[in-house]
C-alpha atoms as a PDB file:
ATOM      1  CA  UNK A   1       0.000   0.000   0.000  1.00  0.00           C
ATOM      2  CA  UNK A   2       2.290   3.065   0.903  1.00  0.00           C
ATOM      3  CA  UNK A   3       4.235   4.006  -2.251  1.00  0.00           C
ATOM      4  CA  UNK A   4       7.109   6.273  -0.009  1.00  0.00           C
ATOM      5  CA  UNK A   5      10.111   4.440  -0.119  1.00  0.00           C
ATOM      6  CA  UNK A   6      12.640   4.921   3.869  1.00  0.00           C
ATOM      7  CA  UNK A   7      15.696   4.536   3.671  1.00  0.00           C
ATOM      8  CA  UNK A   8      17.033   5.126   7.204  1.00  0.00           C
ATOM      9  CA  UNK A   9      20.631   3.322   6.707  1.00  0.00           C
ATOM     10  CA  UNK A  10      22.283   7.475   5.670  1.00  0.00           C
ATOM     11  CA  UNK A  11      24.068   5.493   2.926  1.00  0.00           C
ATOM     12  CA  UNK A  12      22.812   6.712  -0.600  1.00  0.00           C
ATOM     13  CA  UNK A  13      20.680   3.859  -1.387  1.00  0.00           C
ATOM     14  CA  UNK A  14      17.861   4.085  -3.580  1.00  0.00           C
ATOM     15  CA  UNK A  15      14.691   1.955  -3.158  1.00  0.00           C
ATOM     16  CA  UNK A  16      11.690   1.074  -4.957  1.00  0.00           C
ATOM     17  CA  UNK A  17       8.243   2.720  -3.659  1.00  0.00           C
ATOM     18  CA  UNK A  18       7.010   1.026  -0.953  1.00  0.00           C
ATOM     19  CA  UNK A  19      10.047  -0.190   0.096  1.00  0.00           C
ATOM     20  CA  UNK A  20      12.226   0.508   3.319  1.00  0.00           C
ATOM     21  CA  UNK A  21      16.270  -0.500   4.053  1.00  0.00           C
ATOM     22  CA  UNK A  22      17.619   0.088   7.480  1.00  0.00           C
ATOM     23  CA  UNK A  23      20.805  -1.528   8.979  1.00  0.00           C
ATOM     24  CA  UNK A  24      20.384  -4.593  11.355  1.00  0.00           C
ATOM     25  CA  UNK A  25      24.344  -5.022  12.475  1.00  0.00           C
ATOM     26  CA  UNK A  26      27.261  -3.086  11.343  1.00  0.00           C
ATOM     27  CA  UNK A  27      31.142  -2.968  12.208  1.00  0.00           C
ATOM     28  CA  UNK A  28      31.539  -6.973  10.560  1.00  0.00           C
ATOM     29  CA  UNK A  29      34.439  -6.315   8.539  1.00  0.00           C
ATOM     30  CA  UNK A  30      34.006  -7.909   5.252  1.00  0.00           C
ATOM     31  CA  UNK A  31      30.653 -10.371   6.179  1.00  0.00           C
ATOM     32  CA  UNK A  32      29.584 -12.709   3.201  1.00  0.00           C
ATOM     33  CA  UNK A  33      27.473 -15.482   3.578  1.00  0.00           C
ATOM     34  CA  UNK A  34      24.077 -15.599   5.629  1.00  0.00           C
ATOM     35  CA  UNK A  35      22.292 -18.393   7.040  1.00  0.00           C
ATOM     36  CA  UNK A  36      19.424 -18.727  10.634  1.00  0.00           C
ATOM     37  CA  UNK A  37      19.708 -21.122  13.183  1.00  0.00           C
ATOM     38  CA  UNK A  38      16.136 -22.895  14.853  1.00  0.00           C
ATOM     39  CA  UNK A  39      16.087 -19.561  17.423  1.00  0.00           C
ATOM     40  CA  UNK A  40      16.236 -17.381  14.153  1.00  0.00           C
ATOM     41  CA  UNK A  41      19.528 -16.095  14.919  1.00  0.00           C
ATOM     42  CA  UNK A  42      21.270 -14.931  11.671  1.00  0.00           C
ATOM     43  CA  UNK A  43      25.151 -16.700  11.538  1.00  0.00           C
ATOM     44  CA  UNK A  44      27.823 -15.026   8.915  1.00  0.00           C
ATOM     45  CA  UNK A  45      30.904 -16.214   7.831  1.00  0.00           C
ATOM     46  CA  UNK A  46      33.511 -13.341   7.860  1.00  0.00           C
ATOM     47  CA  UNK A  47      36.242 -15.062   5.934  1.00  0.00           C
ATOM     48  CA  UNK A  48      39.001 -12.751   5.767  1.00  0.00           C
ATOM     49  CA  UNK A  49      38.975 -13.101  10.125  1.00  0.00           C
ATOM     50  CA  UNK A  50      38.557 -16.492   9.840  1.00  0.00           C
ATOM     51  CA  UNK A  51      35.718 -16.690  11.411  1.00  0.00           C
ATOM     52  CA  UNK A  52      31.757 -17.596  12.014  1.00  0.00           C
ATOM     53  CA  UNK A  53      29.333 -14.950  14.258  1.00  0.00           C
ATOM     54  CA  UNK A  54      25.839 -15.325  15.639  1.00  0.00           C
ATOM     55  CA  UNK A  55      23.678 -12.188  15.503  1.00  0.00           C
ATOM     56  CA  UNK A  56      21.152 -12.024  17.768  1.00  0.00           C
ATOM     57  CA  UNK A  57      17.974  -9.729  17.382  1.00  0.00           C
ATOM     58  CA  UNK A  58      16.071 -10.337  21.261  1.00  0.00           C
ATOM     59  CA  UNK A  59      13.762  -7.798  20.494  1.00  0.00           C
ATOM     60  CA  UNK A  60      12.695  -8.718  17.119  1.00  0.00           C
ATOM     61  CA  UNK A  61      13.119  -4.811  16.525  1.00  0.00           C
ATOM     62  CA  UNK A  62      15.074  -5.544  13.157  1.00  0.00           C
ATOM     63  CA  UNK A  63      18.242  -4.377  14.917  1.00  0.00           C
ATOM     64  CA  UNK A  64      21.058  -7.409  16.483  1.00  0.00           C
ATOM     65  CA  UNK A  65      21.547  -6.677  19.934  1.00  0.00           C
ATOM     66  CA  UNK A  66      24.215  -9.006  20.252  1.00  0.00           C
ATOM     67  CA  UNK A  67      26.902 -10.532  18.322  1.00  0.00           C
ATOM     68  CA  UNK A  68      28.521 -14.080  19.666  1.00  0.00           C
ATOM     69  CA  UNK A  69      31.690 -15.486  17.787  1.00  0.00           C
ATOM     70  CA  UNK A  70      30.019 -19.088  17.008  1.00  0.00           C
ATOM     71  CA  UNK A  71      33.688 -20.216  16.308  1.00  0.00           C
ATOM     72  CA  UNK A  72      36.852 -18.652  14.745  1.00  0.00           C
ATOM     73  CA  UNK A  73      40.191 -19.959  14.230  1.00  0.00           C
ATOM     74  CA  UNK A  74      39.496 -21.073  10.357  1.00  0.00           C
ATOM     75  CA  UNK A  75      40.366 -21.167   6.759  1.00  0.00           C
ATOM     76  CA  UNK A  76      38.413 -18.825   5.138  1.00  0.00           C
ATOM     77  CA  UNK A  77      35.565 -19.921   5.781  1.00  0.00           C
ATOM     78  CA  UNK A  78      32.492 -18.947   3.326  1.00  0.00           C
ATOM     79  CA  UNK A  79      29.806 -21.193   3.294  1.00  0.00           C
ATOM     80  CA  UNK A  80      27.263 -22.304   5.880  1.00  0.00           C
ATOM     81  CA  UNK A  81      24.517 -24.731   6.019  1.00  0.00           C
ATOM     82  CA  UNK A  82      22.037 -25.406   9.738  1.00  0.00           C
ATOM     83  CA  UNK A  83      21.156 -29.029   9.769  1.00  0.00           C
ATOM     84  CA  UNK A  84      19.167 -29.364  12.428  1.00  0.00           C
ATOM     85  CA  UNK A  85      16.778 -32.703  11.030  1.00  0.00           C
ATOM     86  CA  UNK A  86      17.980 -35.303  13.600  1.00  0.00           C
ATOM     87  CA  UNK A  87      16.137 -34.551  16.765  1.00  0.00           C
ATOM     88  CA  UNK A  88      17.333 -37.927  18.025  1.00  0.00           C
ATOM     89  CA  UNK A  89      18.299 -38.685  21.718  1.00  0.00           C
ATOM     90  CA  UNK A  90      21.807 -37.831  20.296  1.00  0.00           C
ATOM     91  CA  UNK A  91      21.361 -35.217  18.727  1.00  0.00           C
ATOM     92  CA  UNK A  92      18.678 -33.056  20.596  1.00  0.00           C
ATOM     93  CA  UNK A  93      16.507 -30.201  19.067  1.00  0.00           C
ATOM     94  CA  UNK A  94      18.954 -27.223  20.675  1.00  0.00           C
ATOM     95  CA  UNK A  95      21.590 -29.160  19.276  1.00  0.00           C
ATOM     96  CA  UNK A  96      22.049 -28.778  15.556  1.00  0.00           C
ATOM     97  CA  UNK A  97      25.259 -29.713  12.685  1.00  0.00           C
ATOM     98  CA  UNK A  98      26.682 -26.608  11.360  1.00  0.00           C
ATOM     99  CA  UNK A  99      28.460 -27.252   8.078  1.00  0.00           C
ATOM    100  CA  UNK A 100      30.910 -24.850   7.247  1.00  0.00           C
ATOM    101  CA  UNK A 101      32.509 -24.729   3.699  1.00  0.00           C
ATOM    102  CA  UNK A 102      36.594 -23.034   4.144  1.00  0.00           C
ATOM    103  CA  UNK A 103      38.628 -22.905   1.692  1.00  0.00           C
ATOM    104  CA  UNK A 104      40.372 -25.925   2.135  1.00  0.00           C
ATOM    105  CA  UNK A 105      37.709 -28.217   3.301  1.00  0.00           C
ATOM    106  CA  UNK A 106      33.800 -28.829   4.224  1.00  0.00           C
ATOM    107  CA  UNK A 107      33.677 -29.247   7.305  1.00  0.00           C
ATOM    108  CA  UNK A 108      31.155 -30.276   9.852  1.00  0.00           C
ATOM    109  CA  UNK A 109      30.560 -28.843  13.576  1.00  0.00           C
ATOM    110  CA  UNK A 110      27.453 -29.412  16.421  1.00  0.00           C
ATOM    111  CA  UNK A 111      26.001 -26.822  16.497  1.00  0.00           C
ATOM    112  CA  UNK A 112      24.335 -25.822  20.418  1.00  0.00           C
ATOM    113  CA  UNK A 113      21.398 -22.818  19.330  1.00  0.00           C
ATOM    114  CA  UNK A 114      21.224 -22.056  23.340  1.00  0.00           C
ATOM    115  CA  UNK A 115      24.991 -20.914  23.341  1.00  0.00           C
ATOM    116  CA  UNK A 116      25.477 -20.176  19.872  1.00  0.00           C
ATOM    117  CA  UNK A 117      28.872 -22.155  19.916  1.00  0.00           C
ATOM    118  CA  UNK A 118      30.015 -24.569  17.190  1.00  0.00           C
ATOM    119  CA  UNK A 119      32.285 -27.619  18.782  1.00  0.00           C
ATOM    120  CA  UNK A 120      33.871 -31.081  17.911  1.00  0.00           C
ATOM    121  CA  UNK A 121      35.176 -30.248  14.335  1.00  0.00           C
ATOM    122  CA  UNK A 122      34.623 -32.851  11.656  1.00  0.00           C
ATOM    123  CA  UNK A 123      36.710 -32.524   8.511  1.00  0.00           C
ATOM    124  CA  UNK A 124      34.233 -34.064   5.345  1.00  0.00           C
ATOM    125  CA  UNK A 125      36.623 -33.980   2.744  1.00  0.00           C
ATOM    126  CA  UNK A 126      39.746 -31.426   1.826  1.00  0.00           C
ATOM    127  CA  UNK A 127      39.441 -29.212  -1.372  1.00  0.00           C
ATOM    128  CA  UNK A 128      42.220 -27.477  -3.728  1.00  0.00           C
ATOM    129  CA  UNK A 129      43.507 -23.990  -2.553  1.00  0.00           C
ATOM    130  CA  UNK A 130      45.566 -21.629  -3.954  1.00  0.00           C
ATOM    131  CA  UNK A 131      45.280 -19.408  -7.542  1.00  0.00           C
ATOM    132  CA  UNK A 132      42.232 -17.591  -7.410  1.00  0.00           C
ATOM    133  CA  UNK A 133      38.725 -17.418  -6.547  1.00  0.00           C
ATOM    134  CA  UNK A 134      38.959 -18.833  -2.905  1.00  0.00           C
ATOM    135  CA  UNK A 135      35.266 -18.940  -1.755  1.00  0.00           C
ATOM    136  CA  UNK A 136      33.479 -22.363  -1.233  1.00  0.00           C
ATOM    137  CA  UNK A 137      29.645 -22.521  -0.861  1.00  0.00           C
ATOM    138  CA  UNK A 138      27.715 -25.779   0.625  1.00  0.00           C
ATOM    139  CA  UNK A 139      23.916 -25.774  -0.066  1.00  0.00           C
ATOM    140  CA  UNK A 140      21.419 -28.735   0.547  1.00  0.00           C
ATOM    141  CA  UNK A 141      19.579 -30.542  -1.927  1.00  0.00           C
ATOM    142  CA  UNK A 142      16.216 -30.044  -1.701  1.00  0.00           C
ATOM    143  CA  UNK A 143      14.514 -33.657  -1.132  1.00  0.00           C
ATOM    144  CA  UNK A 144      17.594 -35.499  -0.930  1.00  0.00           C
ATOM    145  CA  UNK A 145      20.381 -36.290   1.355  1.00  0.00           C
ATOM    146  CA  UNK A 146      23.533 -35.095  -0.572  1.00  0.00           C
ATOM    147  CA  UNK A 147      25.252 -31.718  -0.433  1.00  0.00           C
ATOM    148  CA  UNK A 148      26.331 -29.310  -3.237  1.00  0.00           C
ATOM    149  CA  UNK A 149      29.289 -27.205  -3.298  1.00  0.00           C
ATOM    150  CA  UNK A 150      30.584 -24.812  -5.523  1.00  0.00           C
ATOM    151  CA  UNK A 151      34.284 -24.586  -5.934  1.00  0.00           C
ATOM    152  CA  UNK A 152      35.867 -21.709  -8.299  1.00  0.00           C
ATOM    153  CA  UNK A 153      38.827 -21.565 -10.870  1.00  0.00           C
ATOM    154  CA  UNK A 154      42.318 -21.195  -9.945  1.00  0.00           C
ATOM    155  CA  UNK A 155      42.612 -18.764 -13.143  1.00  0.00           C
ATOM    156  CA  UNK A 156      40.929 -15.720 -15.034  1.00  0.00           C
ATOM    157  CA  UNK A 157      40.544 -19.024 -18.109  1.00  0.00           C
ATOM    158  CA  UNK A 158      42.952 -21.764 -18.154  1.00  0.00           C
ATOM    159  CA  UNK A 159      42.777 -25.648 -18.350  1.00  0.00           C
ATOM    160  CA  UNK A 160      42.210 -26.707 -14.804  1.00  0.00           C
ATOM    161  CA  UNK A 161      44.984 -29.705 -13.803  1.00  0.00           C
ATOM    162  CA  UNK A 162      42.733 -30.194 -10.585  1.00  0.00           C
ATOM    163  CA  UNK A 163      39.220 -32.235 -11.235  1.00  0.00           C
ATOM    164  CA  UNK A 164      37.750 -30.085  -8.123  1.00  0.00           C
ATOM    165  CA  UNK A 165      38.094 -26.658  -9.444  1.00  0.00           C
ATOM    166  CA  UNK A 166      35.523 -24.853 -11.886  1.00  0.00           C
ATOM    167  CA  UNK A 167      32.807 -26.854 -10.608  1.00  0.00           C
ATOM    168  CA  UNK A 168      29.469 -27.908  -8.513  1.00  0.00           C
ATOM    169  CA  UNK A 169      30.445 -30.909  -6.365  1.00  0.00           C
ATOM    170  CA  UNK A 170      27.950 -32.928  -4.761  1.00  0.00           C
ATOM    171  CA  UNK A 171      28.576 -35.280  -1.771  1.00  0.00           C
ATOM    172  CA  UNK A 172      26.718 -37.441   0.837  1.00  0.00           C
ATOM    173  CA  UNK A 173      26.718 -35.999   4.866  1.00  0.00           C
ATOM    174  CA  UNK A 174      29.603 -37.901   5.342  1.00  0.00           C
ATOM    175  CA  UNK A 175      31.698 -36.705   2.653  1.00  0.00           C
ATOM    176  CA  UNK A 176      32.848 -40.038   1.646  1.00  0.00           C
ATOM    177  CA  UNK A 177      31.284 -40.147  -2.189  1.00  0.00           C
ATOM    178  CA  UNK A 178      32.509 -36.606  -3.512  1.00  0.00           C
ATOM    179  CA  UNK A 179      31.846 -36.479  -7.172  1.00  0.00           C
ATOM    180  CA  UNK A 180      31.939 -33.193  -9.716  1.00  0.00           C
ATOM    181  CA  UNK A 181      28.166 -32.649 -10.465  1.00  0.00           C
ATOM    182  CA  UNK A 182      28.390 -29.428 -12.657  1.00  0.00           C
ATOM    183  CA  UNK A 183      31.740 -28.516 -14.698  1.00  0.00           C
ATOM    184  CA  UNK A 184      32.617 -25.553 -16.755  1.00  0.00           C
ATOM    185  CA  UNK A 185      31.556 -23.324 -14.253  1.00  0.00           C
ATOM    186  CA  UNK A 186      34.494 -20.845 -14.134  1.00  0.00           C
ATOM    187  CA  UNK A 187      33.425 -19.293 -10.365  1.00  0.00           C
ATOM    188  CA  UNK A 188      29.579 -20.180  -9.528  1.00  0.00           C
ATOM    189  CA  UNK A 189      30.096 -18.420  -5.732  1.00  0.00           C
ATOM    190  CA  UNK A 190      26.353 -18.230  -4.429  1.00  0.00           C
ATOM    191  CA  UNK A 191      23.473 -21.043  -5.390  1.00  0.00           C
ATOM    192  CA  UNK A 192      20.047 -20.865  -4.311  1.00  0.00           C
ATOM    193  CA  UNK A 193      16.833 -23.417  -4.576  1.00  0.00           C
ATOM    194  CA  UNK A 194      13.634 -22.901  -6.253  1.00  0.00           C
ATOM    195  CA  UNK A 195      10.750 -23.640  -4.100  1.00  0.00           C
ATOM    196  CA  UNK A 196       7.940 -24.489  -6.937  1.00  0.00           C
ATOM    197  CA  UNK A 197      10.659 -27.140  -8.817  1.00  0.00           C
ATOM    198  CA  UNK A 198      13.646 -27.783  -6.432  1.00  0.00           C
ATOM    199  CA  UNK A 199      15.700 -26.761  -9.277  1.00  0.00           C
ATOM    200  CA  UNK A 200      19.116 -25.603  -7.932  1.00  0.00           C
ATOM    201  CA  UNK A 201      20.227 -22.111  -9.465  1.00  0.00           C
ATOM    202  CA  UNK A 202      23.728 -20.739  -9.385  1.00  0.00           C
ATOM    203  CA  UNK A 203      24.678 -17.195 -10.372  1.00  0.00           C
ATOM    204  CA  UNK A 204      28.565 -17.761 -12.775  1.00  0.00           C
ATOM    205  CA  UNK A 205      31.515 -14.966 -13.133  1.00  0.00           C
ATOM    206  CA  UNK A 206      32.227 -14.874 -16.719  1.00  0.00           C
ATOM    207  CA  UNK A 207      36.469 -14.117 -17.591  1.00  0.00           C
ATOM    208  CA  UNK A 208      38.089 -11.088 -17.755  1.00  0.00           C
ATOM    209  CA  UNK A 209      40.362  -9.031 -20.400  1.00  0.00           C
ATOM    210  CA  UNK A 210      37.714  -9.408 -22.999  1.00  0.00           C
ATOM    211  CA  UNK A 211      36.666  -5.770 -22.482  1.00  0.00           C
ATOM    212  CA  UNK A 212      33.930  -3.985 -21.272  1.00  0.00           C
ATOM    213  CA  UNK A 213      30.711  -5.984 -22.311  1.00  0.00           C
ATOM    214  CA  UNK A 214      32.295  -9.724 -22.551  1.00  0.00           C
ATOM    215  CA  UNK A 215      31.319 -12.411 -21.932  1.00  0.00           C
ATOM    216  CA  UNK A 216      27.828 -12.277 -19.790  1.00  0.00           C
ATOM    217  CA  UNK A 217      27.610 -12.930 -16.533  1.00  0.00           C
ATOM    218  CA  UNK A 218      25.407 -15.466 -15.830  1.00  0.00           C
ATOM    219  CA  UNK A 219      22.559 -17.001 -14.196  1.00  0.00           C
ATOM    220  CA  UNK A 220      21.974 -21.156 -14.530  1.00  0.00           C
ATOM    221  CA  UNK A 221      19.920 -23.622 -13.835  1.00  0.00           C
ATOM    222  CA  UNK A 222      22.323 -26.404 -12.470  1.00  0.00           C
ATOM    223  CA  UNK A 223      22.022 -29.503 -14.041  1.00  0.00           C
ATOM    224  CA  UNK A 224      24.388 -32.563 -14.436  1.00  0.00           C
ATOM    225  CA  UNK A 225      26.963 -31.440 -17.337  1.00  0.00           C
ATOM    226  CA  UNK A 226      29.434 -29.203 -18.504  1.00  0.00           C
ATOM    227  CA  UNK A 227      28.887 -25.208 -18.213  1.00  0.00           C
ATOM    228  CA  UNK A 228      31.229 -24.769 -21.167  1.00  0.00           C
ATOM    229  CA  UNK A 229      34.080 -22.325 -19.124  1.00  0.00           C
ATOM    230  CA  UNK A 230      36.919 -22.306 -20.460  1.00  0.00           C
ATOM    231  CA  UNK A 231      36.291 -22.519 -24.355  1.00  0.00           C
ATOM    232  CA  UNK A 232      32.599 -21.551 -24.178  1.00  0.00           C
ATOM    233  CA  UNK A 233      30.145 -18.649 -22.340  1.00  0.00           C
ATOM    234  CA  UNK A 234      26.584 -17.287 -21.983  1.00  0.00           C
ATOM    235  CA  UNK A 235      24.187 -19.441 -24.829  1.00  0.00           C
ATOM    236  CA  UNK A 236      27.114 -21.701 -26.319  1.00  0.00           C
ATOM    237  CA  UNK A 237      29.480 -18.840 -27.519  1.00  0.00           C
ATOM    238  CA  UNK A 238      32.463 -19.815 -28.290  1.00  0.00           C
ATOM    239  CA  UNK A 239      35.413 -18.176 -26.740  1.00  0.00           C
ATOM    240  CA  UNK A 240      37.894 -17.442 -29.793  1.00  0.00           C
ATOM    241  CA  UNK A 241      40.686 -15.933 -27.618  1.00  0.00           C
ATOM    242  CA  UNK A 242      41.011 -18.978 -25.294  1.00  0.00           C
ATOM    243  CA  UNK A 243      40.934 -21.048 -28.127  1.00  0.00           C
ATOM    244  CA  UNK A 244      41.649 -19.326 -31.585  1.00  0.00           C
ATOM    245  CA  UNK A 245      42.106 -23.077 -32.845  1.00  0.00           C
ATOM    246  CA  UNK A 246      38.186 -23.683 -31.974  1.00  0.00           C
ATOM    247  CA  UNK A 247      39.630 -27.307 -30.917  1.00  0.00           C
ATOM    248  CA  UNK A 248      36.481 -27.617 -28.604  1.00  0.00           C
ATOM    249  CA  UNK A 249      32.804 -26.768 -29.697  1.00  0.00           C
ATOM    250  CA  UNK A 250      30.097 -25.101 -28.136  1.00  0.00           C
ATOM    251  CA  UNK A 251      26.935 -27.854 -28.880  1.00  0.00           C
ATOM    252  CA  UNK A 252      27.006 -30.234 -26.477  1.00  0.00           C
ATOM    253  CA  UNK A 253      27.548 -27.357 -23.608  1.00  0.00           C
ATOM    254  CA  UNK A 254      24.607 -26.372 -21.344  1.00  0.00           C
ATOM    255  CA  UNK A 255      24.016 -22.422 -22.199  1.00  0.00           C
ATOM    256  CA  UNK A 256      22.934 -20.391 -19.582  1.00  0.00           C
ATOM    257  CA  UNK A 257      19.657 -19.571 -18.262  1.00  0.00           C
ATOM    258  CA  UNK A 258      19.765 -15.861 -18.026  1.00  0.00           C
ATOM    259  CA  UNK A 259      22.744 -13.704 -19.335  1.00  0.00           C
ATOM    260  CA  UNK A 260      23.506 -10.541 -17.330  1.00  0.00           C
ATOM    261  CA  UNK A 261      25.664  -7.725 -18.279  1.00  0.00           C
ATOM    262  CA  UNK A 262      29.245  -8.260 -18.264  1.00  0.00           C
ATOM    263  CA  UNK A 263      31.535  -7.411 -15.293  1.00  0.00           C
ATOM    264  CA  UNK A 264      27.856  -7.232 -12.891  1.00  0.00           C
ATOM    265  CA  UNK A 265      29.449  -9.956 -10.444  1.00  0.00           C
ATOM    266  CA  UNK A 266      26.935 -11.983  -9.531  1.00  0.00           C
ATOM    267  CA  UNK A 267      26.712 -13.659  -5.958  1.00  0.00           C
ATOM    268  CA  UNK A 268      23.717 -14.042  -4.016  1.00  0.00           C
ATOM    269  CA  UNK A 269      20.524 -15.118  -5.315  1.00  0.00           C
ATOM    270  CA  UNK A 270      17.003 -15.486  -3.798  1.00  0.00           C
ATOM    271  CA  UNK A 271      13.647 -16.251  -4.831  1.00  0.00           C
ATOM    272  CA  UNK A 272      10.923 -14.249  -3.384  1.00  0.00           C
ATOM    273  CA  UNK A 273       8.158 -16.313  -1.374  1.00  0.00           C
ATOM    274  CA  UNK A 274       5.176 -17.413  -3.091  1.00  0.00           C
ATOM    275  CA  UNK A 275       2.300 -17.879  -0.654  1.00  0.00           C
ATOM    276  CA  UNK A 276       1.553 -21.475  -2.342  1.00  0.00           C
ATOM    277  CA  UNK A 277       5.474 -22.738  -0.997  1.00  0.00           C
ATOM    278  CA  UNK A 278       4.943 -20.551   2.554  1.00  0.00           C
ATOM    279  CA  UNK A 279       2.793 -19.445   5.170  1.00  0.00           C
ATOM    280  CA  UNK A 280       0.408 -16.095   5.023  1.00  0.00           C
ATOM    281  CA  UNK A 281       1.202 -13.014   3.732  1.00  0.00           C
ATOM    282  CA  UNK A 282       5.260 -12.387   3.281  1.00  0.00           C
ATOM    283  CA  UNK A 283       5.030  -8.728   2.841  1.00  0.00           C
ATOM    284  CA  UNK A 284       6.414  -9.000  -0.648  1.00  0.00           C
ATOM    285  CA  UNK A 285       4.426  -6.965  -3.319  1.00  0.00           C
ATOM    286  CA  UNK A 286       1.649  -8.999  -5.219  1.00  0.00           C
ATOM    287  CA  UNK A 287       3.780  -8.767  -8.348  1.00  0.00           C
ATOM    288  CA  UNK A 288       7.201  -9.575  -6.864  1.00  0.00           C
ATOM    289  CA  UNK A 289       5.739 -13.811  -6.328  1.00  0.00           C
ATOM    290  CA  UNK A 290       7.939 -16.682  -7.291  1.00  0.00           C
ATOM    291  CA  UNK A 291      10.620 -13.657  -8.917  1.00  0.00           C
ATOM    292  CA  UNK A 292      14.390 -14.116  -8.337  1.00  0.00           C
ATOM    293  CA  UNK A 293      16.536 -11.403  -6.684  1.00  0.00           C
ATOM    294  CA  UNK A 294      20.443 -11.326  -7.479  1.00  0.00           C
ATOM    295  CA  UNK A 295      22.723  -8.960  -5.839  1.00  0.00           C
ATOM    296  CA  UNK A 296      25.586  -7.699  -7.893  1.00  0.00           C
ATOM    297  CA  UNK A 297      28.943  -7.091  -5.982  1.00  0.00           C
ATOM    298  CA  UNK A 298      29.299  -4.224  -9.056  1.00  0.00           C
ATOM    299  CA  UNK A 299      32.438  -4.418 -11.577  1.00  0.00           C
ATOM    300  CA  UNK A 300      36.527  -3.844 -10.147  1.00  0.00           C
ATOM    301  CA  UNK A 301      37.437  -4.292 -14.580  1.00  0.00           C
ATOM    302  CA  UNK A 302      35.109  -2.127 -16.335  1.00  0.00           C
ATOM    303  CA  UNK A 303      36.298   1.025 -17.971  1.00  0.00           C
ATOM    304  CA  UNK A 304      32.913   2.733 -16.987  1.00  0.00           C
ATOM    305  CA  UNK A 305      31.685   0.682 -13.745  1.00  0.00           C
ATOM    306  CA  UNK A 306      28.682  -1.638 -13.349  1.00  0.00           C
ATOM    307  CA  UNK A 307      26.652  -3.051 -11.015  1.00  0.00           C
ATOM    308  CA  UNK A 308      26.409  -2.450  -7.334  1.00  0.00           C
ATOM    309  CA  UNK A 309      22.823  -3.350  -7.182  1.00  0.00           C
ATOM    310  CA  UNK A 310      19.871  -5.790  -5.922  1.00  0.00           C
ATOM    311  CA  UNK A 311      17.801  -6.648  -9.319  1.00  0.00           C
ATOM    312  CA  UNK A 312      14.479  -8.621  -9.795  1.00  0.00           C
ATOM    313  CA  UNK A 313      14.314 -11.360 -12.676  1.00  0.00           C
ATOM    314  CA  UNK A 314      10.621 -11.473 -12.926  1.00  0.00           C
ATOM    315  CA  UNK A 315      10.037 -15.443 -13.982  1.00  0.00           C
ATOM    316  CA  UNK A 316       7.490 -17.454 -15.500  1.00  0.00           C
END
């Protein structure tokens, strides 16, 4: 209903009507990844501290009263994932696993939501470091007991030497059967579910040094395949500077699902809540139902900069 958009943050952000932004913890550092815990406190990996926080809002005011170091001590550590589905005697309901993806391995942690303290570390498997692109994500699969994580190049475009880089891996709890899922995906950082197909979506980092509109940034739909990265982006286009030879082609490659302008950066993604796949009234504008939402870190490589935004994909 009210079409004023508040922004109360006094950073110059700029809002659609209707719409308000205020600022629910500050003084982080460099926070990246999000994820709640069964008490709805909202944990962040801060990897450039090495560490994991729990902020706390008591009041349910919108602001975080208090902010716990859930543990620290760690490898960069980027991505999170609350498992808190065995309520067995051993593993009671204030008692959750905390995966936590560093840079060098998924790891796995009980998670206590009365202290906010992750303990007993549990390494799942080790992953390739080094060379670029150091962030690891871990998401769950949506009806299904395996993992996914996204590991990035070690290179703007090269031929990887490592089977583990430039991919989506997927793994059981355990990390015992680790297995690439999705290849060719040069640096897929964030990935996200869709609630009305339990598709997995990923949001890709096309190259650089191919100027200021090449290739597209992408958006895909994550499938079992190769991505194309690094002789192919964006719908099967070949990349003629990697490979002026065209020794590789473009068919057989999955093309993306949405191409976004070059240099955006991509990383997280969301879909807005349809009230069929959740409960009552979300607050979300009629329109805005079942849409996806991708925030763009904004471009470091353009000669006139892009990005720096929150967009809406509206989707059929």
């Amino acid at each position: 209903g009210d079409t004023i958009s508040k922004n109360v943050t006094g950073l110059p952000l700029t809002l659609p009507p209707g719409f308000s932004i205020s600022i629910f913890a500050k003084g982080l550092g460099k926070p990246r990844v999000m994820t709640k815990d069964e008490a709805g406190n909202i944990l962040v990996s801060i990897p450039s501290q090495g560490k994991v926080v729990a902020l706390s809002d008591f009041n349910d005011d919108g602001v975080a009263e208090a902010t716990t170091t859930v543990i620290d001590g760690l490898n960069r550590p980027h991505g999170l994932l609350m498992d808190c589905r065995d309520t067995s005697v051993a593993m009671p309901v204030s008692r959750c696993h905390l995966f936590i993806a560093e840079t060098s391995a998924v790891v796995r942690y009980d998670y206590n939501t009365d202290t906010r303290k992750a303990t007993r570390r549990h390494v799942l498997f080790t992953l390739p470091t080094g060379g670029n692109h150091f962030t690891r994500t871990i998401i769950a699969l949506p009806n299904d007991e395996r993992l996914a994580v996204s590991v990035g190049s070690s290179c703007n475009v090269c031929n990887e030497k490592d089977w583990r880089r430039a991919v989506i891996l997927i793994t059981n709890q355990e990390g015992t059967a680790v297995e690439p899922f999705a290849s060719g995906l040069r640096n897929a950082v964030f990935m996200a579910v869709q609630p009305e197909t339990g598709k997995l979506w990923a949001t890709e980092m096309g190259r650089d040094l191919l100027g200021d509109d090449l290739p597209p940034d992408e958006i895909n739909i994550v499938e079992r395949g190769d991505y194309g990265w690094p002789y192919c982006y964006g719908k099967q286009v070949h990349d003629d500077a990697f490979d002026p030879k065209k020794t590789r082609s473009c068919d057989k490659t999955i093309p993306s699902t949405i191409d976004l302008p070059a240099h955006s950066a991509p990383l997280g993604l969301a879909f807005v809540p349809n009230p069929s796949t959740s409960s009552g009234d979300n607050g979300w504008p009629k329109e805005y139902e079942g849409d996806l939402l991708v925030a763009f870190h904004g471009s470091w490589n353009r000669s006139e900069p892009t990005g720096y935004k929150v967009v809406r994909y509206p989707l059929n």
